[in-house]
Structures are given as structure tokens and as C-alpha cells.
N, C-alpha and C. Protein backbone atom coordinates (compact mmCIF):
# COMPACT_ATOMS: atom_id res chain seq x y z
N UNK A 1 -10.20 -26.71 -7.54
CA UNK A 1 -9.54 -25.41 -7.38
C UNK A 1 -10.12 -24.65 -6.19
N UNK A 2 -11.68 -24.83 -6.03
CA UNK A 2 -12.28 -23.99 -4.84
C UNK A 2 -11.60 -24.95 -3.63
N UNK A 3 -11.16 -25.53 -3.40
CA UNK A 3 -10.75 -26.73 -2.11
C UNK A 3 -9.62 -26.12 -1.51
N UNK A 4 -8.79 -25.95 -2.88
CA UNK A 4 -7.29 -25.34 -3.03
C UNK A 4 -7.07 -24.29 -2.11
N UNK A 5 -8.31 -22.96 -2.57
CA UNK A 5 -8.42 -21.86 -2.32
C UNK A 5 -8.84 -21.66 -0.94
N UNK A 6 -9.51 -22.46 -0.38
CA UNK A 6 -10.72 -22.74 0.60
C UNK A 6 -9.30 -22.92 2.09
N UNK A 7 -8.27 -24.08 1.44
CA UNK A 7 -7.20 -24.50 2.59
C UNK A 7 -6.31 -23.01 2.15
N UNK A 8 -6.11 -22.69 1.36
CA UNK A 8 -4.58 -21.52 1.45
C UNK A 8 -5.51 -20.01 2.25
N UNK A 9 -6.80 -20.02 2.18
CA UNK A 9 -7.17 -18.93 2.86
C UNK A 9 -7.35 -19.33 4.63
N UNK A 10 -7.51 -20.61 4.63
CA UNK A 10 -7.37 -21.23 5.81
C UNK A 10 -6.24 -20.87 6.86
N UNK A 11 -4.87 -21.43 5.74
CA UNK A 11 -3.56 -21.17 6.20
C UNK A 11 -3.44 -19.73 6.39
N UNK A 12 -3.58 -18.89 5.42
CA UNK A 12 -3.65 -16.66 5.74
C UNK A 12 -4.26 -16.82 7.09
N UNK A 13 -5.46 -17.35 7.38
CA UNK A 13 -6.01 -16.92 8.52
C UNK A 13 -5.19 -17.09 9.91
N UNK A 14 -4.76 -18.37 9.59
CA UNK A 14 -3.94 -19.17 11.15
C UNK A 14 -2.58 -18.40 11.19
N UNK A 15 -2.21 -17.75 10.46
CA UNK A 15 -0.91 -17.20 10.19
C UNK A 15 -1.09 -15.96 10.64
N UNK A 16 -2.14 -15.27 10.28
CA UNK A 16 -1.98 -13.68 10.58
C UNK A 16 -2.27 -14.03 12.24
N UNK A 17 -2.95 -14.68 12.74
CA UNK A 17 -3.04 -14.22 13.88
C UNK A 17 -1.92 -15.34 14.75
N UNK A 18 -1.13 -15.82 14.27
CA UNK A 18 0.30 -16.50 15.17
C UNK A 18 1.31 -15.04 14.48
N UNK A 19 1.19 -14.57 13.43
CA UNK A 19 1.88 -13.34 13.34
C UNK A 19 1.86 -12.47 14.31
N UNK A 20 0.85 -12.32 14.27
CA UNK A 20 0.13 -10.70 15.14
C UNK A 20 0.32 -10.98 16.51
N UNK A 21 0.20 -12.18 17.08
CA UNK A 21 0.64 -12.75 18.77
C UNK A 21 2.01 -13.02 19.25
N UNK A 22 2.80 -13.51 18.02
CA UNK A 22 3.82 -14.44 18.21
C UNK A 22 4.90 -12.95 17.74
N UNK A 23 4.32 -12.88 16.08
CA UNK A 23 5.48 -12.14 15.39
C UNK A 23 5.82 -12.99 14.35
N UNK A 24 6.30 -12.31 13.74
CA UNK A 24 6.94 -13.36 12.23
C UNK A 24 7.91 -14.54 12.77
N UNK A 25 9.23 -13.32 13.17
CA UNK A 25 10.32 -14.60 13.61
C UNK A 25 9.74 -15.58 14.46
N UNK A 26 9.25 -15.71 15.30
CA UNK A 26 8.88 -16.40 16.33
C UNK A 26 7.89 -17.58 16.19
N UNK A 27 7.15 -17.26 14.78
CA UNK A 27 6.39 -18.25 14.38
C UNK A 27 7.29 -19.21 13.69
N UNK A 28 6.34 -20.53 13.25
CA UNK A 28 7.03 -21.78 12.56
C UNK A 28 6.23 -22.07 11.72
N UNK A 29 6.42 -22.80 10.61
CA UNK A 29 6.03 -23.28 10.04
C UNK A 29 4.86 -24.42 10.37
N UNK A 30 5.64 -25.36 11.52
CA UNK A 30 5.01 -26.52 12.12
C UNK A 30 3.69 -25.98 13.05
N UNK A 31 3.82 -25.06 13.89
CA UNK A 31 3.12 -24.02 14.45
C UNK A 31 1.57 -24.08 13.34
N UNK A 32 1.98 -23.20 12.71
CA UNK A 32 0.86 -23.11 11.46
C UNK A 32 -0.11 -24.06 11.17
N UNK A 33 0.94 -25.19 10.49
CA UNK A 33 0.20 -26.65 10.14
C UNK A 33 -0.50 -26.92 11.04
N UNK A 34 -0.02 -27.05 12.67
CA UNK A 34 -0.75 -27.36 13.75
C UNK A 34 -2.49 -26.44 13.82
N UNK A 35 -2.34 -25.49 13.82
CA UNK A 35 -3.11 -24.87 13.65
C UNK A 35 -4.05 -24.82 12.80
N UNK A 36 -3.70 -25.55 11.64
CA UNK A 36 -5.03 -25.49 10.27
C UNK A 36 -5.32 -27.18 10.42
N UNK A 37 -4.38 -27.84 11.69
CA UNK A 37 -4.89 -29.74 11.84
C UNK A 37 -4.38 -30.60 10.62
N UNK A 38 -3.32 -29.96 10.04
CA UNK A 38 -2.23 -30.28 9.11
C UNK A 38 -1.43 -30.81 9.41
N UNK A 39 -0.43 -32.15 8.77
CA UNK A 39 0.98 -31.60 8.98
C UNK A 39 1.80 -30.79 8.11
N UNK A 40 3.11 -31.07 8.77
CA UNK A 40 3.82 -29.41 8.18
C UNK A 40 4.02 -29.87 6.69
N UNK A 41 4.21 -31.25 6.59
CA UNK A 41 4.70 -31.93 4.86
C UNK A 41 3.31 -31.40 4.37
N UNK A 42 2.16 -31.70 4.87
CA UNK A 42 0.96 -31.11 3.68
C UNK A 42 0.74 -29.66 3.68
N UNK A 43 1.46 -28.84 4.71
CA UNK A 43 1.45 -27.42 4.31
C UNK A 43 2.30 -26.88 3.57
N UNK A 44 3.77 -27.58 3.40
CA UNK A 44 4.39 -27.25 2.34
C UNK A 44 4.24 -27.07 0.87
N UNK A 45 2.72 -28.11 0.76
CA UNK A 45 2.08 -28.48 -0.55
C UNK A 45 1.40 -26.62 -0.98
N UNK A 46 1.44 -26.39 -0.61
CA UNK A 46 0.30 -24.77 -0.51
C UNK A 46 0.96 -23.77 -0.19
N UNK A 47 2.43 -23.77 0.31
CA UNK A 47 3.41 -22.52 0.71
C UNK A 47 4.60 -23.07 1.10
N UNK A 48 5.47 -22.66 -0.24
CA UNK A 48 7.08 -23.59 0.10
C UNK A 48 7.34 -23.01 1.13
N UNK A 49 7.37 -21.59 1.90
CA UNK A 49 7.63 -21.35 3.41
C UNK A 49 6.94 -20.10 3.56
N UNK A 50 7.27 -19.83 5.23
CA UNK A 50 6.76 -18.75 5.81
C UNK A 50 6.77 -17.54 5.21
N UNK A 51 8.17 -17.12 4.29
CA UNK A 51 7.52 -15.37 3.65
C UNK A 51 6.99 -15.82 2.66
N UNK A 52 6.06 -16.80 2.06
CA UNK A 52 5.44 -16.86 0.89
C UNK A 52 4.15 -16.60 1.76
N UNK A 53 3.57 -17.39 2.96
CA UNK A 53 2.36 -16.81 3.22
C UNK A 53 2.33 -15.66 3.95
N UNK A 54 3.56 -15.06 4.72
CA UNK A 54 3.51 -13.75 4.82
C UNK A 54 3.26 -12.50 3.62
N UNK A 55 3.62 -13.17 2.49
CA UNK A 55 3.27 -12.20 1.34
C UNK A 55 1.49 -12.59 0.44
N UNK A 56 1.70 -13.80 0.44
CA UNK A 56 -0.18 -13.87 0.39
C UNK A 56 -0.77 -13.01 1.60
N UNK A 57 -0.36 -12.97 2.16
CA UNK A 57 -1.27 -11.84 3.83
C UNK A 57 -1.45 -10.59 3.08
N UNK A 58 0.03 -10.09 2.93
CA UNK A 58 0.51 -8.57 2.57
C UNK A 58 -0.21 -8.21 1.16
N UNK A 59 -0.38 -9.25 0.18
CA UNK A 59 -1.10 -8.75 -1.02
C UNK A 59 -2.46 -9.02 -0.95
N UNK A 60 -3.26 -9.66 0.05
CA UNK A 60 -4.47 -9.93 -0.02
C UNK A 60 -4.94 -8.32 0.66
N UNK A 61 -4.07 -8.15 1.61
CA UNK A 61 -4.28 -6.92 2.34
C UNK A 61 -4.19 -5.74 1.69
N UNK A 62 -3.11 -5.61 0.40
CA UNK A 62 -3.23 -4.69 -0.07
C UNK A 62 -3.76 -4.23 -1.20
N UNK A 63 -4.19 -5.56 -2.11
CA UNK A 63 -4.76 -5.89 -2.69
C UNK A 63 -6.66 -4.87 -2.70
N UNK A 64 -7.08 -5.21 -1.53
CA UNK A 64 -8.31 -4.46 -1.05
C UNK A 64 -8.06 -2.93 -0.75
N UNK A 65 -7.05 -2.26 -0.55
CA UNK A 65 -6.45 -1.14 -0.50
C UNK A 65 -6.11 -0.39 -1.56
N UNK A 66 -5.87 -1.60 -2.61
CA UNK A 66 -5.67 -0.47 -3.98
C UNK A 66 -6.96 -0.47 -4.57
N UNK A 67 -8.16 -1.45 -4.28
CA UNK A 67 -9.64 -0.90 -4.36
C UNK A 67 -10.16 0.28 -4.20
N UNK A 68 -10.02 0.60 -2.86
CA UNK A 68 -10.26 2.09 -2.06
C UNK A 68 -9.34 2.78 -2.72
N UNK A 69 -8.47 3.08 -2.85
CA UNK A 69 -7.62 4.24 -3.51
C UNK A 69 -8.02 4.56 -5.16
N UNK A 70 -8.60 3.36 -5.52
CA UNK A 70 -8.90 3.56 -6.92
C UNK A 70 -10.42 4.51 -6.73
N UNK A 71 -11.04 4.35 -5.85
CA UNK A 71 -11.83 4.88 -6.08
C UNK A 71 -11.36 6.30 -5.56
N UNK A 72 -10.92 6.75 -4.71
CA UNK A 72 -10.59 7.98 -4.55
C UNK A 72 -10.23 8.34 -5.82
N UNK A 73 -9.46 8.26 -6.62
CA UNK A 73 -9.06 9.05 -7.64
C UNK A 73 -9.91 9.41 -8.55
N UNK A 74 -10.91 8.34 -8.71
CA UNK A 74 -11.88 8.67 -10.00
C UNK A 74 -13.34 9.81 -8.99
N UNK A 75 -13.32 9.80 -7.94
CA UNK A 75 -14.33 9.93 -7.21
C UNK A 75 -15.30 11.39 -7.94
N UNK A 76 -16.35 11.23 -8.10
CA UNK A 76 -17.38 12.54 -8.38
C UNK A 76 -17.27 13.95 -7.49
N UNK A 77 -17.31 14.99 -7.47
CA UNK A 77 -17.87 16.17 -6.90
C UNK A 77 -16.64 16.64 -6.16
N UNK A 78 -15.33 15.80 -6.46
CA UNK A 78 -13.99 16.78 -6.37
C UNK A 78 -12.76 16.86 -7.21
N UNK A 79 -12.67 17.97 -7.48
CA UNK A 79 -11.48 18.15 -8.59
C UNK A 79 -10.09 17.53 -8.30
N UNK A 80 -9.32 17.68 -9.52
CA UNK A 80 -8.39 16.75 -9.13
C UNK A 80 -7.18 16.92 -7.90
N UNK A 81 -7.11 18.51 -8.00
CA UNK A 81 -6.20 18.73 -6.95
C UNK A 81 -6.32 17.97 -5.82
N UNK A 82 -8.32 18.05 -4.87
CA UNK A 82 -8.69 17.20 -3.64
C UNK A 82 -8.71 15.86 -3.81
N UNK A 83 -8.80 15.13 -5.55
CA UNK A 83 -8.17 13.72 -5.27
C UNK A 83 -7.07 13.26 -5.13
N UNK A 84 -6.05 14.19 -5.50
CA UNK A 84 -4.69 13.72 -5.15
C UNK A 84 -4.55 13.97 -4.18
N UNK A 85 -4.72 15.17 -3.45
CA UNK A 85 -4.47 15.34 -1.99
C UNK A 85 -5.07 14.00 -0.94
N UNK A 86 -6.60 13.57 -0.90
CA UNK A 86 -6.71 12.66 -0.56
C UNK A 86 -6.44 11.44 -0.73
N UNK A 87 -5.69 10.53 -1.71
CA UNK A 87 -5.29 9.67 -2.33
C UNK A 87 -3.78 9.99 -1.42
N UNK A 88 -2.80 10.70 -1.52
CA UNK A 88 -1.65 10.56 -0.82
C UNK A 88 -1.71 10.72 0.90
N UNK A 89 -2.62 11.47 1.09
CA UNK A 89 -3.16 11.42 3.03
C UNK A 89 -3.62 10.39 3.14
N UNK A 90 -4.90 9.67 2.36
CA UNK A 90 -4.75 7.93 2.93
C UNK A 90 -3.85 6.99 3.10
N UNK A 91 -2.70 7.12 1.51
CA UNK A 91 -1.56 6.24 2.03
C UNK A 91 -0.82 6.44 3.40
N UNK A 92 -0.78 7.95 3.46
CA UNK A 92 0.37 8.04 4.46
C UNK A 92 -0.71 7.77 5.90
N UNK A 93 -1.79 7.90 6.14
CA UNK A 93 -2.68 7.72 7.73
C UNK A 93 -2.85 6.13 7.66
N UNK A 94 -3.33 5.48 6.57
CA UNK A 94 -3.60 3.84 7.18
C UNK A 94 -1.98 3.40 6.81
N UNK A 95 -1.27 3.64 6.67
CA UNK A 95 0.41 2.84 6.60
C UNK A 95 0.67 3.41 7.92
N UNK A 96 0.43 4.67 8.82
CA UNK A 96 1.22 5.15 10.18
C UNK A 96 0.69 4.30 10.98
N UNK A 97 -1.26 4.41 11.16
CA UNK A 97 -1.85 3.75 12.20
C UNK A 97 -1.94 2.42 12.15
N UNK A 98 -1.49 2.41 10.70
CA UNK A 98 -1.38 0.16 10.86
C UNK A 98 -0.17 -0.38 11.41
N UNK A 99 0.91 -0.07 11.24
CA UNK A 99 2.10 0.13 11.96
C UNK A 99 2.10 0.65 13.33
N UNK A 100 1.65 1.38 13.77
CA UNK A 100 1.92 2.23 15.06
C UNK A 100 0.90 0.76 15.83
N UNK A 101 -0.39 0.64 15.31
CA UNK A 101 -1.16 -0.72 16.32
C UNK A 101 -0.38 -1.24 16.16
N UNK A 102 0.08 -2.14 15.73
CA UNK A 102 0.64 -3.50 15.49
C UNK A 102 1.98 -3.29 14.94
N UNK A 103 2.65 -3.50 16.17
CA UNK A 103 4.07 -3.43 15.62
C UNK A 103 4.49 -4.82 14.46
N UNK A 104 4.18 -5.56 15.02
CA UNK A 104 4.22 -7.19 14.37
C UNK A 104 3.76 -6.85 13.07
N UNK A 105 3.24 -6.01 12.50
CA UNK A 105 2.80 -5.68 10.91
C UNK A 105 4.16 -5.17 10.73
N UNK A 106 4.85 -4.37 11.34
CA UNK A 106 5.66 -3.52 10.46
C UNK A 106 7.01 -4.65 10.50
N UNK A 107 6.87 -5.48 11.79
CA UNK A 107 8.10 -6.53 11.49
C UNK A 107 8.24 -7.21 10.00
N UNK A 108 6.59 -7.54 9.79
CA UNK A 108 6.34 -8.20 8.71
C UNK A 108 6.53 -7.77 7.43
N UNK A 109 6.67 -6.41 7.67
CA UNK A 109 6.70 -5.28 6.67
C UNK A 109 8.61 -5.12 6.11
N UNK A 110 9.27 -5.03 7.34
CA UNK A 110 10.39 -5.60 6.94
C UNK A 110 11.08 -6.30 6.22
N UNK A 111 10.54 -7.28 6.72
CA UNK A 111 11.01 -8.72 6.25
C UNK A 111 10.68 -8.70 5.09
N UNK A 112 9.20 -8.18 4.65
CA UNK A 112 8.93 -8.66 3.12
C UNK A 112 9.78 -7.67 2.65
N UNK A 113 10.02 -6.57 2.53
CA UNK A 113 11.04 -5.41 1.66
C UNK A 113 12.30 -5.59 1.93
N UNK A 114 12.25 -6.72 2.48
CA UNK A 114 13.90 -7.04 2.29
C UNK A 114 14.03 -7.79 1.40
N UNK A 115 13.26 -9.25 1.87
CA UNK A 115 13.61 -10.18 0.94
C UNK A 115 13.00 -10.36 -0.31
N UNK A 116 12.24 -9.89 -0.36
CA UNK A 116 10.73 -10.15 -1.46
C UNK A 116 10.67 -8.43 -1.93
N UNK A 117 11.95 -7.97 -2.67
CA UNK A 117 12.17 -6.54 -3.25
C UNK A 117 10.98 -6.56 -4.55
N UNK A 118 10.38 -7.76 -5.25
CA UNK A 118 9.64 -7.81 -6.39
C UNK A 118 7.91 -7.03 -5.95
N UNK A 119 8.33 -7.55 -4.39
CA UNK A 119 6.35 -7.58 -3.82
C UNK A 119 6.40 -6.10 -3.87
N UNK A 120 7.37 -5.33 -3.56
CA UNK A 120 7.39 -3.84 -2.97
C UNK A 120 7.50 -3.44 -4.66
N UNK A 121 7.79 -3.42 -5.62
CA UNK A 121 7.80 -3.15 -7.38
C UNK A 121 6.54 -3.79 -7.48
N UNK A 122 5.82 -4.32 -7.17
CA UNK A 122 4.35 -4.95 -7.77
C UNK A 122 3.69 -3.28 -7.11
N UNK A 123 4.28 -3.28 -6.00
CA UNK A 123 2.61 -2.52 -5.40
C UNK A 123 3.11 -0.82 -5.92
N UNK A 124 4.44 -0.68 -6.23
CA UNK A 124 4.66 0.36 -6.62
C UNK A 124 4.13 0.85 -8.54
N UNK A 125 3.91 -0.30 -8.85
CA UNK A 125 3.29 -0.46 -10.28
C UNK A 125 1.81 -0.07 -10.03
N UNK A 126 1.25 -0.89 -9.33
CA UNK A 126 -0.09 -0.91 -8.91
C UNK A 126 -0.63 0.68 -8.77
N UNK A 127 -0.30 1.18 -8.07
CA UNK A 127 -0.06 2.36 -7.51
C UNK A 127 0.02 3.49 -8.33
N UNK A 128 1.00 3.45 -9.59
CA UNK A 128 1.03 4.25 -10.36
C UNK A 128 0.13 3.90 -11.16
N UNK A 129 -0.61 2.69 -11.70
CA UNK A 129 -1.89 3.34 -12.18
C UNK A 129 -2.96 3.35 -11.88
N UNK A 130 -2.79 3.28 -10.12
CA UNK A 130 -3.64 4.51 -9.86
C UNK A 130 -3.93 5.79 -10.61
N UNK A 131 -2.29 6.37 -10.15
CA UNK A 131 -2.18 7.94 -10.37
C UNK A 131 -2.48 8.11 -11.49
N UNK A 132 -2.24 7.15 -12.86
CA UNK A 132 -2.45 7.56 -13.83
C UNK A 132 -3.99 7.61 -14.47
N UNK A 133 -4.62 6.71 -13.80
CA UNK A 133 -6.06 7.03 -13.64
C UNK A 133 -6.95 7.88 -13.11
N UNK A 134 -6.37 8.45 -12.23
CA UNK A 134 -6.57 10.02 -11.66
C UNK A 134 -6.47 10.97 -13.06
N UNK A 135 -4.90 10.93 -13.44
CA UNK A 135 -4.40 12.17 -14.34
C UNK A 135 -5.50 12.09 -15.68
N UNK A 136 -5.39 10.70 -16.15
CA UNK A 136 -6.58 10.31 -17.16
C UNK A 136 -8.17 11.15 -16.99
N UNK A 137 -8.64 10.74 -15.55
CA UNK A 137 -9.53 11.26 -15.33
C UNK A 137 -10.08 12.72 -15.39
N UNK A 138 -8.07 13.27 -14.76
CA UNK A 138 -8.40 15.12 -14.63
C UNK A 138 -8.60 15.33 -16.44
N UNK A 139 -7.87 14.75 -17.44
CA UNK A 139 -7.45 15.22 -18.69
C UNK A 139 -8.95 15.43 -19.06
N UNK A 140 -10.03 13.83 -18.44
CA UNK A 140 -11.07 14.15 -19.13
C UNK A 140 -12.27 15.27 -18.34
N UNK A 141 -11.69 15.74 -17.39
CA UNK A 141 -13.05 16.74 -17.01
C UNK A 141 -11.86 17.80 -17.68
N UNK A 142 -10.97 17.88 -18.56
CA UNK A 142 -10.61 19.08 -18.27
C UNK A 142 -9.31 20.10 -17.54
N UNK A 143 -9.09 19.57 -16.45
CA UNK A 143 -8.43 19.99 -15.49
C UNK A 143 -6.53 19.96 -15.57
N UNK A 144 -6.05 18.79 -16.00
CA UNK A 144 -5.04 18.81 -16.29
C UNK A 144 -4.28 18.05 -17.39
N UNK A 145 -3.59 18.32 -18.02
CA UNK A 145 -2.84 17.26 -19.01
C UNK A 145 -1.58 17.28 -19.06
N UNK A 146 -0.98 16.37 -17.99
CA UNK A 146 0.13 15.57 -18.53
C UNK A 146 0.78 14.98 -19.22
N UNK A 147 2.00 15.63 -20.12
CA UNK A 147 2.21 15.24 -21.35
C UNK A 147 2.27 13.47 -21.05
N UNK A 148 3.48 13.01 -20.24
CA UNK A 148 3.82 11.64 -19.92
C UNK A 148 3.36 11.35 -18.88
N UNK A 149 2.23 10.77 -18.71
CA UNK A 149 1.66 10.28 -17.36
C UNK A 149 2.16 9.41 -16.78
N UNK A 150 2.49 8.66 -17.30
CA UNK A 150 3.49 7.14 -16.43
C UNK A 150 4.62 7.79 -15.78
N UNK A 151 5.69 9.09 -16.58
CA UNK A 151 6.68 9.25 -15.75
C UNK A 151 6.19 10.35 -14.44
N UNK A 152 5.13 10.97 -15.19
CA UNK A 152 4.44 11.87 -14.00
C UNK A 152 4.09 11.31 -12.92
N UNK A 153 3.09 9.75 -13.26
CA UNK A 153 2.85 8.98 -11.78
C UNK A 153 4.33 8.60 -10.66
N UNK A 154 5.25 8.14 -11.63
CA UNK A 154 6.59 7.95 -11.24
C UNK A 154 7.23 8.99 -9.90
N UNK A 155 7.34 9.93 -10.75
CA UNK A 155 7.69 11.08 -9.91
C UNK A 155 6.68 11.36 -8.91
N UNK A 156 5.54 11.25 -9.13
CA UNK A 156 4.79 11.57 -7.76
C UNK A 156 5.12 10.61 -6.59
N UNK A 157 5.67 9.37 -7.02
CA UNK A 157 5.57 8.70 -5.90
C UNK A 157 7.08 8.54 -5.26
N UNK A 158 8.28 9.16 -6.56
CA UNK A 158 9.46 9.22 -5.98
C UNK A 158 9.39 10.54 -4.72
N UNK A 159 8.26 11.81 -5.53
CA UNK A 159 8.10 12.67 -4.25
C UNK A 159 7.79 12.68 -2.71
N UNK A 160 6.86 11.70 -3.21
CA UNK A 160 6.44 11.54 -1.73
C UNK A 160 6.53 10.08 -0.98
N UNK A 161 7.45 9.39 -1.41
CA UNK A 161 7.87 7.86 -1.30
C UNK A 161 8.02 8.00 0.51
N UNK A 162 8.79 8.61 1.12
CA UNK A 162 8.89 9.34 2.44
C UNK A 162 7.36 8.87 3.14
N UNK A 163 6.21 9.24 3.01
CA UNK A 163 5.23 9.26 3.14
C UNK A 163 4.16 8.16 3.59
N UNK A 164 4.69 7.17 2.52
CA UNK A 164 4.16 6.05 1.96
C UNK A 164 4.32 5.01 3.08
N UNK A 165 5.69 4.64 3.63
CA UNK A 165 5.64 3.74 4.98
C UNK A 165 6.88 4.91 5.92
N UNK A 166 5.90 5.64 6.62
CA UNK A 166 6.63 6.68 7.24
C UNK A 166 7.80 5.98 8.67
N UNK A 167 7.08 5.22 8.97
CA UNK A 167 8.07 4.49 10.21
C UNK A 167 9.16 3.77 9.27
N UNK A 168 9.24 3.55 8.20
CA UNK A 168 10.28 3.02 7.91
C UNK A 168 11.87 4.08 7.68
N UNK A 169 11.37 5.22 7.23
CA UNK A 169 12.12 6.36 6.99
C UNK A 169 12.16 7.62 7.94
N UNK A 170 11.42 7.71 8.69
CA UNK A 170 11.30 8.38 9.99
C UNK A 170 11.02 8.16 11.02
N UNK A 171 11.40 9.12 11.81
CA UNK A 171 10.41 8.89 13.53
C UNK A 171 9.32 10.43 13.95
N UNK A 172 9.06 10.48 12.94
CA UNK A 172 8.62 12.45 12.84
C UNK A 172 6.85 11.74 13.29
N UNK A 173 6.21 12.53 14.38
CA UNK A 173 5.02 12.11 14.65
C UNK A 173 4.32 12.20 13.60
N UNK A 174 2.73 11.81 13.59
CA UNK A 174 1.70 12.23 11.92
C UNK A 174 1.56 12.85 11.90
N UNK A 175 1.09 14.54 12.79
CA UNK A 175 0.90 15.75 12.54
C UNK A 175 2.03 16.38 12.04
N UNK A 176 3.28 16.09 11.87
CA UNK A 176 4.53 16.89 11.45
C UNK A 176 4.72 15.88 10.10
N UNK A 177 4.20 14.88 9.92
CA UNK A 177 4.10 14.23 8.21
C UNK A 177 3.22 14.68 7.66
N UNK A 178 2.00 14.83 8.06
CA UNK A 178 0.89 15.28 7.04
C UNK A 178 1.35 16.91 7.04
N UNK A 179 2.10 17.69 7.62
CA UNK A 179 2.64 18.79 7.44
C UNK A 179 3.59 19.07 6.14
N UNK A 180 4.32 18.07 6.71
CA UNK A 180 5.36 18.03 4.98
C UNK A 180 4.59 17.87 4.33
N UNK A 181 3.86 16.92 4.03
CA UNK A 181 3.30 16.44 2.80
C UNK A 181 2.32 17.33 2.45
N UNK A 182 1.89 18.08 3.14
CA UNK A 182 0.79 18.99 2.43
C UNK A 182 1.52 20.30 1.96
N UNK A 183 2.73 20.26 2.05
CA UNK A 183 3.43 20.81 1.52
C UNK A 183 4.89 20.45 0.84
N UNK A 184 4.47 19.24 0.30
CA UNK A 184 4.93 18.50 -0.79
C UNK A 184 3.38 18.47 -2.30
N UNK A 185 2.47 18.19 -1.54
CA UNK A 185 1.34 17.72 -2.48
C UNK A 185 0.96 19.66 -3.42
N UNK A 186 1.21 20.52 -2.14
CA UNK A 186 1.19 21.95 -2.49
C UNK A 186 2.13 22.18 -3.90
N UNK A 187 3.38 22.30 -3.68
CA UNK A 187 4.31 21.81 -5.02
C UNK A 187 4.15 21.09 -6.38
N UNK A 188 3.79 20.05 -5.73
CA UNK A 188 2.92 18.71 -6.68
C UNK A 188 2.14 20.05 -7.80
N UNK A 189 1.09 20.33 -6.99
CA UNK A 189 -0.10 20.62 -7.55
C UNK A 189 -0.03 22.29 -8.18
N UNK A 190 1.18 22.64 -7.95
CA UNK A 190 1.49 23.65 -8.80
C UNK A 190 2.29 24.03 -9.66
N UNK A 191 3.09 22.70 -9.93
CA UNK A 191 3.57 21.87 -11.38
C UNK A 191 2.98 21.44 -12.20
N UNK A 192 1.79 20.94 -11.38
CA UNK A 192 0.91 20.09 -12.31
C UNK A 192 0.04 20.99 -13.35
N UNK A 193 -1.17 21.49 -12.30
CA UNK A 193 -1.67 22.60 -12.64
C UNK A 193 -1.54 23.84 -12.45
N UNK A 194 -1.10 25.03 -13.14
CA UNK A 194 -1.12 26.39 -12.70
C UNK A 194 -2.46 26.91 -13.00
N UNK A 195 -2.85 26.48 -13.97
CA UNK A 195 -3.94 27.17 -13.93
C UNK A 195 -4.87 27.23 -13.16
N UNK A 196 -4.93 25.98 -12.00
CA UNK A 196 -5.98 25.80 -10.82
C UNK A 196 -4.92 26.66 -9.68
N UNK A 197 -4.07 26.67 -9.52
CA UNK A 197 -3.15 27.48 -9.02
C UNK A 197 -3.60 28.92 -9.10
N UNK A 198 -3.81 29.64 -10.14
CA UNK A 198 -4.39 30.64 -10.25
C UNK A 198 -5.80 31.14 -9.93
N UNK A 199 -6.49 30.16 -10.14
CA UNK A 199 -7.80 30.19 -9.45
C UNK A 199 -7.85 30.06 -7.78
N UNK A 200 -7.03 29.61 -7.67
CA UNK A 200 -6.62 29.43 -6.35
C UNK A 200 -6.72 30.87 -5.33
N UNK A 201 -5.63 31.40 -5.78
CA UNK A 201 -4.63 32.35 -5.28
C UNK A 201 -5.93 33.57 -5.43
């Protein structure tokens, strides 16, 4: 099984970077194999085709991303309002500047939300329990309680879905997104909690 693992991380590697040079379309399959000193019949053994290891890329990648976000939410020495606020400004700054470098990511980014509609429902699951591990978290210092947290995570992310892969739904620079959104998350957070709302004010 480690052998297994050892050649398919092999293949991610030779791929992201004929991605990132070439581009998705432009790459091959045969390309690849060449590249890991394969042929293409024994790379088929490990990835019936190209958007299957374009989506091993995309979940290994994001995979380590919903790490970091998990920890934002639970994080010590800020209340919940500044973890949600920071938890939705990371999605929306590393999805602009990973896209804006590398256009060839967002090709890739395409392609998988077209064809592979399940990968984009995995990470949108993922995601919400995040949020709901946040809300969990505020309930236990205190801070907020959400009757239905699952549909609450829901809605947070139907709110600010816009946000989330901004080049896909806009052309508005990042200083005029993190604008909306901090006045989307403003809203958010005075539905959520009024009573920090009041302390606020």
C-alpha cells in the first residue's frame, strides 16, 4: 500500500507542475507517464484519467487548508465574532491570490466545478463543519447559541458563497471584496449575536 501511495504522489507531483507550465488542456496523459518513466497503460492503473489526478491535486491542496481554517475557528484569545471574521477573509485572500498567480489553477478550478460538481459538495460539507465548530465553540465560552447550527453554517456560506472563489463570480478588485464582505460578515454577526452587538456599539 506504501508503494501505491509513494507512485500516485509521484504522479500529483509531475502533474501539478505540467499543469502549472502547460495548463490542464494542454497536458496529456502520455506527457505525465513520460514524466514519472511510466507508460501511459501503467498510469492508467493509478488514475483512470486526467480530472481524477487533477482532483487528487485539488483535495490534497485543500485538504491542508481545511487544517488551517479549523484552527482559526477554535483559536484562543479571540471571540467569536474575530473568528468568523477571520475564517471568511482567509477564504476569500488565499482563493483571490491563488488564482490571480496562477491562472492555470483557476483553469483547473473550472474544469473541476464543472465536471466533478460532487468535489465542490465535499468541500462545501467540509467547510460547514468548520463553521459549526466555531458556533459549538462560541456556545461553549458562552458567546452565542444557535438554535440549528448546520442550517446556520449553511446560510453562512450561501451568504457569502460570492467570496469564496471571487474570480469566478466577479471581476471587483480585493480591496472592494473584502469591503463587501466586511459588510456582509457585519450583518452575519448581528443576527447572530446582538448581544455582542450591543457591547459593541
Amino acid at each position: 500500500m506504501a508503494e501505491k501511495d509513494t507512485i500516485c504522489e509521484q504522479i500529483v507531483q509531475a502533474a501539478k507542475k505540467r499543469f502549472s507550465h502547460f495548463g490542464y488542456a494542454k497536458t496529456t496523459m502520455a506527457e505525465i507517464a513520460t514524466d514519472c518513466t511510466m507508460s501511459p497503460g501503467n498510469l492508467y492503473r493509478f488514475y483512470p484519467g486526467k480530472l481524477d489526478i487533477a482532483e487528487a491535486i485539488a483535495t490534497e491542496d485543500y485538504s491542508k487548508h481545511l487544517d488551517h481554517m479549523r484552527k482559526l475557528a477554535v483559536t484562543a484569545g479571540k471571540d467569536a465574532r474575530q473568528r468568523l471574521h477571520d475564517l471568511l477573509f482567509e477564504e476569500l485572500r488565499r482563493t483571490y491570490h491563488k488564482l490571480e498567480k496562477d491562472p492555470r489553477a483557476y483553469e483547473m478550478a473550472l474544469v473541476i466545478s464543472r465536471e466533478r460538481p460532487e468535489f465542490a459538495n465535499w468541500m462545501l460539507r467540509e467547510e460547514r463543519k468548520i463553521l459549526v465548530e466555531l458556533m459549538l465553540e462560541a456556545e461553549r465560552r458562552g458567546e452565542f447559541v444557535p438554535e440549528d447550527k448546520e442550517f446556520t453554517a449553511e446560510m453562512i456560506q450561501a451568504a457569502t458563497m460570492k467570496f469564496r472563489y471571487p474570480q469566478l463570480w466577479s471581476k471587483l478588485t480585493l480591496p472592494k471584496l473584502e469591503r463587501e464582505l466586511e459588510g456582509v460578515i457585519q450583518l452575519l454577526i448581528n443576527g447572530l449575536c446582538p448581544k455582542m452587538r450591543a457591547q459593541a456599539a
